[in-house]
Protein backbone atom coordinates (compact mmCIF):
# COMPACT_ATOMS: atom_id res chain seq x y z
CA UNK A 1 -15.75 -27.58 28.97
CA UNK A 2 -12.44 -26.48 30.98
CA UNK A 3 -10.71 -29.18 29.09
CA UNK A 4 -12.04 -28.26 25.64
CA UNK A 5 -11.12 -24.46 26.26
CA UNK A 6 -7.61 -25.52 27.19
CA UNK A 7 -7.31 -27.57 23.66
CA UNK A 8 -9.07 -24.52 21.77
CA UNK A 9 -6.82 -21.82 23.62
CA UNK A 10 -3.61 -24.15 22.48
CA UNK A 11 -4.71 -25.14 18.76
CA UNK A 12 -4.84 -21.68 17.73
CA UNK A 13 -2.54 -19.34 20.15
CA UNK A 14 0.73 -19.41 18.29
CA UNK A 15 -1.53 -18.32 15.20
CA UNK A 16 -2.84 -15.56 16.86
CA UNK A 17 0.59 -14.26 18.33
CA UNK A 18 2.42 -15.41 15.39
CA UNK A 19 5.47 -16.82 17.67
CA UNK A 20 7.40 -19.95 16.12
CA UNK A 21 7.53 -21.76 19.51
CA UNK A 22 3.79 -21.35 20.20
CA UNK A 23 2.40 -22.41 16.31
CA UNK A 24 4.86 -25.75 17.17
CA UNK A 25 3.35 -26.55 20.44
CA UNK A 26 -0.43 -25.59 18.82
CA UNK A 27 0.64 -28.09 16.02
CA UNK A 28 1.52 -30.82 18.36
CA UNK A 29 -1.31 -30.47 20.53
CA UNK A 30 -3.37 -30.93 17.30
CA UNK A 31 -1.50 -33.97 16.37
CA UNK A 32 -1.64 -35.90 19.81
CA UNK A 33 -5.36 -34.37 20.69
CA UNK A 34 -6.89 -33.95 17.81
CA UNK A 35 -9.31 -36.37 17.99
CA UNK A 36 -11.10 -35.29 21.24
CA UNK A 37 -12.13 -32.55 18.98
CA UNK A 38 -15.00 -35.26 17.57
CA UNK A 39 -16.33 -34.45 21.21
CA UNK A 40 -17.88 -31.29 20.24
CA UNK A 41 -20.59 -33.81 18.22
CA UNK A 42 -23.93 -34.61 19.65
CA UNK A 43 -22.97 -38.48 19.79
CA UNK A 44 -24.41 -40.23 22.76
CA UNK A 45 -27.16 -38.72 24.28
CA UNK A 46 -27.16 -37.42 27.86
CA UNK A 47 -23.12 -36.25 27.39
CA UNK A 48 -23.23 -32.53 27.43
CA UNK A 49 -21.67 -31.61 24.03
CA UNK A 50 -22.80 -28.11 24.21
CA UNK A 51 -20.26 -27.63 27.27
CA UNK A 52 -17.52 -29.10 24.77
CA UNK A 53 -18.78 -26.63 22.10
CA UNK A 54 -18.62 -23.65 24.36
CA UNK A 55 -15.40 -24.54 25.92
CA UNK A 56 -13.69 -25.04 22.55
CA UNK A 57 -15.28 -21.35 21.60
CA UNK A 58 -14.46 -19.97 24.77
CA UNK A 59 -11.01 -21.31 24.38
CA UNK A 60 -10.35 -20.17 21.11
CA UNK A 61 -12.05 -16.33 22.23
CA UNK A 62 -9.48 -16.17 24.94
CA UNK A 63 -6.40 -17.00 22.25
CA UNK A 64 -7.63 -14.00 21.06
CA UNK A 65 -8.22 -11.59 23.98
CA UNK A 66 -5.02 -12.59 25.81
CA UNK A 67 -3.28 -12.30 22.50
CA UNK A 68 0.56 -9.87 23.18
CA UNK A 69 0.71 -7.00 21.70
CA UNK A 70 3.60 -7.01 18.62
CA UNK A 71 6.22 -4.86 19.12
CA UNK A 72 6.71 -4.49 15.16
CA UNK A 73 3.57 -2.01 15.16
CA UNK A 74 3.18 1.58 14.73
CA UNK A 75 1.47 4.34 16.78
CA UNK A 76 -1.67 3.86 14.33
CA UNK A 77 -1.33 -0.23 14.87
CA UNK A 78 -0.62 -0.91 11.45
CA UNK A 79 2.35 -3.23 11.02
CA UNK A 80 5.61 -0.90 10.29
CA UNK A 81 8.61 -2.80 8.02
């Protein structure tokens, strides 16, 4: 699960913040991982793939809660130009 919610916080944190340097190192952690995402499938039985599941949604939750704040917005949070 820790594992999982590492991969989910990476794949989508430079989407969420919207910073060059983070969507390039979400994008290449898609390309060279992107397969242990098939680990979130009930394949084998006994393996646990709820705990992949929830650590790929807990993951991507944190991306989101962790997310910095953008200095281009205005005092009502709407994006100024």
């Amino acid at each position: 699960g820790v594992v999982f919610g590492l991969l989910g916080y990476l794949l989508v944190r430079g989407f969420v913040d919207r910073r060059p340097w983070d969507i390039l190192i979400g994008v290449g952690v898609a390309v060279v991982y992107g397969s242990l995402l098939w680990g979130v499938l009930p394949t084998q039985s006994g393996v646990s793939w709820q705990g992949h599941l929830f650590g790929l949604i807990g993951g991507v939750a944190a991306a989101f809660l962790f997310r910095r704040p953008s200095s281009r917005r205005g005092p009502d949070n709407l994006v100024t130009v």
